[in-house]
N, C-alpha and C. Protein backbone atom coordinates (compact mmCIF):
# COMPACT_ATOMS: atom_id res chain seq x y z
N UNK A 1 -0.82 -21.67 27.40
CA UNK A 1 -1.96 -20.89 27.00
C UNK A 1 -2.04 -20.88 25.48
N UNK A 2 -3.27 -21.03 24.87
CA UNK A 2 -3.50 -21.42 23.58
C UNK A 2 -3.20 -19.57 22.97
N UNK A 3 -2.68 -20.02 21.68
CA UNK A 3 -2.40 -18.65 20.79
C UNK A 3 -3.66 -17.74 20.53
N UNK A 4 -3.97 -16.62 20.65
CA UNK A 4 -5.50 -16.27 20.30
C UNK A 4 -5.23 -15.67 18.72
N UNK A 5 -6.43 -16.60 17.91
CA UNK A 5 -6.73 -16.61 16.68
C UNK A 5 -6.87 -15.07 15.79
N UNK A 6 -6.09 -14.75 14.89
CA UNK A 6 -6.34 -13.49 14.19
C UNK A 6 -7.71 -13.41 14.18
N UNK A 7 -8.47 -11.82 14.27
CA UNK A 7 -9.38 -11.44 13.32
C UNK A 7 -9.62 -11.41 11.78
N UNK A 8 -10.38 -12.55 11.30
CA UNK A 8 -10.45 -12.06 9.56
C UNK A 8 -11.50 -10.67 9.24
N UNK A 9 -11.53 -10.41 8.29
CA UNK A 9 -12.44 -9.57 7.11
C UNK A 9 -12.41 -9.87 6.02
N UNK A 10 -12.74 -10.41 5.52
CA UNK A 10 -13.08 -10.46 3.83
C UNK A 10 -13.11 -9.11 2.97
N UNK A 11 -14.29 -8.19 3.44
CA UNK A 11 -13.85 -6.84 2.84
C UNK A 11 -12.99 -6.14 2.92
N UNK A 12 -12.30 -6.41 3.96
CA UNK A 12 -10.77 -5.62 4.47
C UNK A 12 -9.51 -6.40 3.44
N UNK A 13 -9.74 -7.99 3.30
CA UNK A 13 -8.57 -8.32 2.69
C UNK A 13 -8.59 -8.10 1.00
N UNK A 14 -10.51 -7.83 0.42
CA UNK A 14 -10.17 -6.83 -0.66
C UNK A 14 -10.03 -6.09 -1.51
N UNK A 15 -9.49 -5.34 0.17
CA UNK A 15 -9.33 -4.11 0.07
C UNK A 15 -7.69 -3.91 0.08
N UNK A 16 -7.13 -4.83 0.49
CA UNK A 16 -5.97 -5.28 0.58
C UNK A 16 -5.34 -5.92 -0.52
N UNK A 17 -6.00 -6.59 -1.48
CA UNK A 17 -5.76 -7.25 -2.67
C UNK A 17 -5.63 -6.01 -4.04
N UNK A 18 -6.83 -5.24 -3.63
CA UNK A 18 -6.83 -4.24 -4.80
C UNK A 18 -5.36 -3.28 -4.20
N UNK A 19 -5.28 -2.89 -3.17
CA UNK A 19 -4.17 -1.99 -3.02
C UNK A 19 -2.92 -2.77 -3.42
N UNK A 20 -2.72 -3.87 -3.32
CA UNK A 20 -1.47 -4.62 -3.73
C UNK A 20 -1.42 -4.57 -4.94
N UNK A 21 -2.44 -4.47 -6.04
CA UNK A 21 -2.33 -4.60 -7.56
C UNK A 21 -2.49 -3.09 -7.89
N UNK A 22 -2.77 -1.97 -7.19
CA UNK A 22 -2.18 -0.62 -7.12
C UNK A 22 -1.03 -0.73 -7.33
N UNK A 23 -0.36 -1.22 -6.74
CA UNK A 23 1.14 -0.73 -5.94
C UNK A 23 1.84 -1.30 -7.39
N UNK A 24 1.54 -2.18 -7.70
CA UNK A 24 1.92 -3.43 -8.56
C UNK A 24 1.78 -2.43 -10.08
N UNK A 25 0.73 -2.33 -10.28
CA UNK A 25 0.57 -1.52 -11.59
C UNK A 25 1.31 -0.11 -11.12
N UNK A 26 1.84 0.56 -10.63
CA UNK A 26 2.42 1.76 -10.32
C UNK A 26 3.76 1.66 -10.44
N UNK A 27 4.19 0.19 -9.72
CA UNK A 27 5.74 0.26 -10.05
C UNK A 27 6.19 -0.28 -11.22
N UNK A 28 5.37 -0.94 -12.02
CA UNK A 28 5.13 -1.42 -13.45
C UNK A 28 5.80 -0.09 -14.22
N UNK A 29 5.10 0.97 -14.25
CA UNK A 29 5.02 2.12 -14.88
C UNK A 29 6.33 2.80 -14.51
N UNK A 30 6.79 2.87 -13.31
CA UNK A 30 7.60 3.68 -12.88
C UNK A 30 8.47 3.09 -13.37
N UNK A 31 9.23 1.78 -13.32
CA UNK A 31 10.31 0.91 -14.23
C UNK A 31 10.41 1.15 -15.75
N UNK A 32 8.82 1.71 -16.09
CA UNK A 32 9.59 1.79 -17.68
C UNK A 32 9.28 3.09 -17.91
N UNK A 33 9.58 3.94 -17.43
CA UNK A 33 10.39 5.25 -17.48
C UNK A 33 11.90 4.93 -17.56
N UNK A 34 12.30 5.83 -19.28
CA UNK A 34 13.34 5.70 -19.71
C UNK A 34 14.55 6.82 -19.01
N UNK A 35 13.90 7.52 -18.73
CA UNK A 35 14.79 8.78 -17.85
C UNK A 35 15.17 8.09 -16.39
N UNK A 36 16.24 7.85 -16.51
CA UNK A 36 16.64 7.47 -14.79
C UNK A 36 16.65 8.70 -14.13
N UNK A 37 16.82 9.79 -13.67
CA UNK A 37 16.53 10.87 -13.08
C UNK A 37 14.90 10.82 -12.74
N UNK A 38 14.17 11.04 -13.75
CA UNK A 38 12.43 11.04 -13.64
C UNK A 38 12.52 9.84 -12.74
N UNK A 39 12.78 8.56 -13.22
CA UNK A 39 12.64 7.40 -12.38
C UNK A 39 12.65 7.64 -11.24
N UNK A 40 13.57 8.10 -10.81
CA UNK A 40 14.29 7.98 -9.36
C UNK A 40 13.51 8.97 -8.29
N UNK A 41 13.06 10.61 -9.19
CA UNK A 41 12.17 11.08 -8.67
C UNK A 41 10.79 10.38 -8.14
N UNK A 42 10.00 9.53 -9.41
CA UNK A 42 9.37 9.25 -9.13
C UNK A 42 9.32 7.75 -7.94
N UNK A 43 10.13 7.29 -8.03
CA UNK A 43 10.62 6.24 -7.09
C UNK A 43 10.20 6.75 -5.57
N UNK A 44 11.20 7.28 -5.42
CA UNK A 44 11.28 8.01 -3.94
C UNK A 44 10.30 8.65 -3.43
N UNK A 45 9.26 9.41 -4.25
CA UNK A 45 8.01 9.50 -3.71
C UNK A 45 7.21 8.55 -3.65
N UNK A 46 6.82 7.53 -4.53
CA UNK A 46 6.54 6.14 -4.17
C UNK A 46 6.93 5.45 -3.12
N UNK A 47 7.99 5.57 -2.69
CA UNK A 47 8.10 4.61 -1.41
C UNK A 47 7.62 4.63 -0.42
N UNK A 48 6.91 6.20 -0.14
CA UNK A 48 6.25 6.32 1.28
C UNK A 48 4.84 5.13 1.07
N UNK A 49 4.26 5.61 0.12
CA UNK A 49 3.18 4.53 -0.41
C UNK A 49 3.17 2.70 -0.04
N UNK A 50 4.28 2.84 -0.95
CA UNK A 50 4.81 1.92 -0.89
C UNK A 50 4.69 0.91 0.71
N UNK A 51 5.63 1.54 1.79
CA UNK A 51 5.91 1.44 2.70
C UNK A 51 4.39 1.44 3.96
N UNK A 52 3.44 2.23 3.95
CA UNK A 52 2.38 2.21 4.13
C UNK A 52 1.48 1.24 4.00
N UNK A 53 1.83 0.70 2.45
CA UNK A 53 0.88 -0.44 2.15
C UNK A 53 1.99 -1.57 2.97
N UNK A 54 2.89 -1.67 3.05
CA UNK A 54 3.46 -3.02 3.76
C UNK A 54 3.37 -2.64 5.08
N UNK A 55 3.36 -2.11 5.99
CA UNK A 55 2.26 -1.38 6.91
C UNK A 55 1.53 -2.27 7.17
N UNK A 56 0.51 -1.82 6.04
CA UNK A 56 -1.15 -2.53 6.23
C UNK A 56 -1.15 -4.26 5.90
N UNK A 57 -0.44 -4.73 5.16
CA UNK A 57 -0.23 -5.80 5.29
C UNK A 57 0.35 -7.32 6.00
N UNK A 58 1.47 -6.29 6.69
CA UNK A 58 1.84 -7.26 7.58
C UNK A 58 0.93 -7.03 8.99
N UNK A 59 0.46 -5.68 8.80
CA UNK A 59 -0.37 -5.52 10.23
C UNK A 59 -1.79 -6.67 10.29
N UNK A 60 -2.04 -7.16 9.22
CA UNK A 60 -2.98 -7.75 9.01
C UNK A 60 -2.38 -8.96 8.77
N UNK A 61 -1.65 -9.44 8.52
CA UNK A 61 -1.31 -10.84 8.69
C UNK A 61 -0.92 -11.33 10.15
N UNK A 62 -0.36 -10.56 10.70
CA UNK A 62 0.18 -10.84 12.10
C UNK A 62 -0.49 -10.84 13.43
N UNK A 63 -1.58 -9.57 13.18
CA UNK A 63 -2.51 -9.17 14.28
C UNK A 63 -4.03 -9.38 13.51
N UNK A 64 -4.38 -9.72 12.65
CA UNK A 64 -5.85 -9.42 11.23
C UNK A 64 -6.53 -8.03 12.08
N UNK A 65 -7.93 -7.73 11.28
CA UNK A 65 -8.66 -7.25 11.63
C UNK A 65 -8.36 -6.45 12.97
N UNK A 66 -8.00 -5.22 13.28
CA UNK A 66 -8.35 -4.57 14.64
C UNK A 66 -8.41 -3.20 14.21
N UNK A 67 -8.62 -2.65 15.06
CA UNK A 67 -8.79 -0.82 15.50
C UNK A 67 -7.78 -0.07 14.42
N UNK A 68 -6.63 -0.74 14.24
CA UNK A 68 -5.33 -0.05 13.59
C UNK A 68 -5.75 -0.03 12.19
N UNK A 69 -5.98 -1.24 11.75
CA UNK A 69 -6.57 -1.44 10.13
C UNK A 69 -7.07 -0.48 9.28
N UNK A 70 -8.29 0.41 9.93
CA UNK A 70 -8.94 1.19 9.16
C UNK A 70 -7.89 2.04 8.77
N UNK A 71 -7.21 2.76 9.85
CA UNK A 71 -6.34 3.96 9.78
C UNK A 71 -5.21 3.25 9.12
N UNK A 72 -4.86 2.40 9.00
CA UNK A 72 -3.93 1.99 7.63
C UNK A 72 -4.09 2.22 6.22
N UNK A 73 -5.58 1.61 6.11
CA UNK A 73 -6.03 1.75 4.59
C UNK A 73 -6.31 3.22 4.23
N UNK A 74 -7.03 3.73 5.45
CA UNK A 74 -6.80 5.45 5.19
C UNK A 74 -5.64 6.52 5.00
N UNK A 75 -4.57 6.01 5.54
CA UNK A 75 -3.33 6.02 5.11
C UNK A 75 -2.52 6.17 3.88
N UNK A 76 -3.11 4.96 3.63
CA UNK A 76 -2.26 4.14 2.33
C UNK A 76 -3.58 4.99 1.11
N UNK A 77 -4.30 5.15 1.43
CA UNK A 77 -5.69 5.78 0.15
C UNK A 77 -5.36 6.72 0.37
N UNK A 78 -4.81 7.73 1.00
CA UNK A 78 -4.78 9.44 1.16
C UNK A 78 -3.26 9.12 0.69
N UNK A 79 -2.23 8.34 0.83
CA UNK A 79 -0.70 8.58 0.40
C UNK A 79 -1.31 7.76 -1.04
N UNK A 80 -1.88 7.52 -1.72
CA UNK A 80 -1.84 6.85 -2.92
C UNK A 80 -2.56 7.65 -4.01
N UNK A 81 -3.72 8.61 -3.11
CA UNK A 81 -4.46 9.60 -3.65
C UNK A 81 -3.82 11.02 -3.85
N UNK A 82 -2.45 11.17 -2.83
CA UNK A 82 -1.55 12.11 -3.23
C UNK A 82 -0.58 11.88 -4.01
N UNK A 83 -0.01 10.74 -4.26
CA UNK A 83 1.20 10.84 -5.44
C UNK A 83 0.45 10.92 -6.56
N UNK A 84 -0.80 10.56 -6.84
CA UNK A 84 -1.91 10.34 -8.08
C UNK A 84 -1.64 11.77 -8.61
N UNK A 85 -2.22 12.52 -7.29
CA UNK A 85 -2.22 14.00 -7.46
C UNK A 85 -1.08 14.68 -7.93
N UNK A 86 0.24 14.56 -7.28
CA UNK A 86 1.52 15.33 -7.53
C UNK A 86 1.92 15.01 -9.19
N UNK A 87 2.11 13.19 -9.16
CA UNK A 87 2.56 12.48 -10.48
C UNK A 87 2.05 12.08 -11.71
N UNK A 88 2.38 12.47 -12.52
CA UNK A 88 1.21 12.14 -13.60
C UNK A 88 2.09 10.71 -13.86
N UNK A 89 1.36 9.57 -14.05
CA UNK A 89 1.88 8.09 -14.32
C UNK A 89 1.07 7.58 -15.39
C-alpha cells in the first residue's frame, strides 16, 4: 500500500519559519546574559516554549497540515506571548 502524502500549507509553514527565528532570536539573548543564575532562570522558563515549538515542527514534518496544527501554533503563541509577558529580554 502506497505511503499517503503529507498535507502542505504554505501559510502554516510561515508561520513556522517566523516562530523558529523567534525562538532563535530569544535564545540569542538569553546566552548573553552575563549572570548565570538570571540565565538559568531565564532558560528554564524558555524551554516550555521552546519544547512546544519542536512540538509544532516535527508534528508538521511527519504528519503536515492536520486538525492538531492550529492548536500547536496556538500553543506555542500563548507560551511565547507569556514568557514575553513574565521576562523582560
Amino acid at each position: 500500500m502506497a505511503k499517503k502524502r503529507r498535507k502542505l500549507n504554505k501559510d502554516f509553514e510561515k508561520k513556522i519559519y517566523s516562530s523558529k527565528k523567534n525562538v532563535e532570536l530569544v535564545l540569542a539573548k538569553i546566552y548573553d546574559i552575563d549572570d548565570e543564575d538570571i540565565q538559568k532562570e531565564y532558560m528554564t522558563a524558555f524551554n516550555g516554549v521552546v519544547n512546544i515549538y519542536d512540538q509544532l515542527k516535527t508534528d508538521y514534518e511527519l504528519i503536515g497540515f492536520n486538525d492538531n496544527s492550529e492548536k500547536l501554533i496556538k500553543a506555542y503563541n500563548d507560551a511565547f506571548n507569556s514568557f514575553e509577558s513574565e521576562f523582560e529580554i
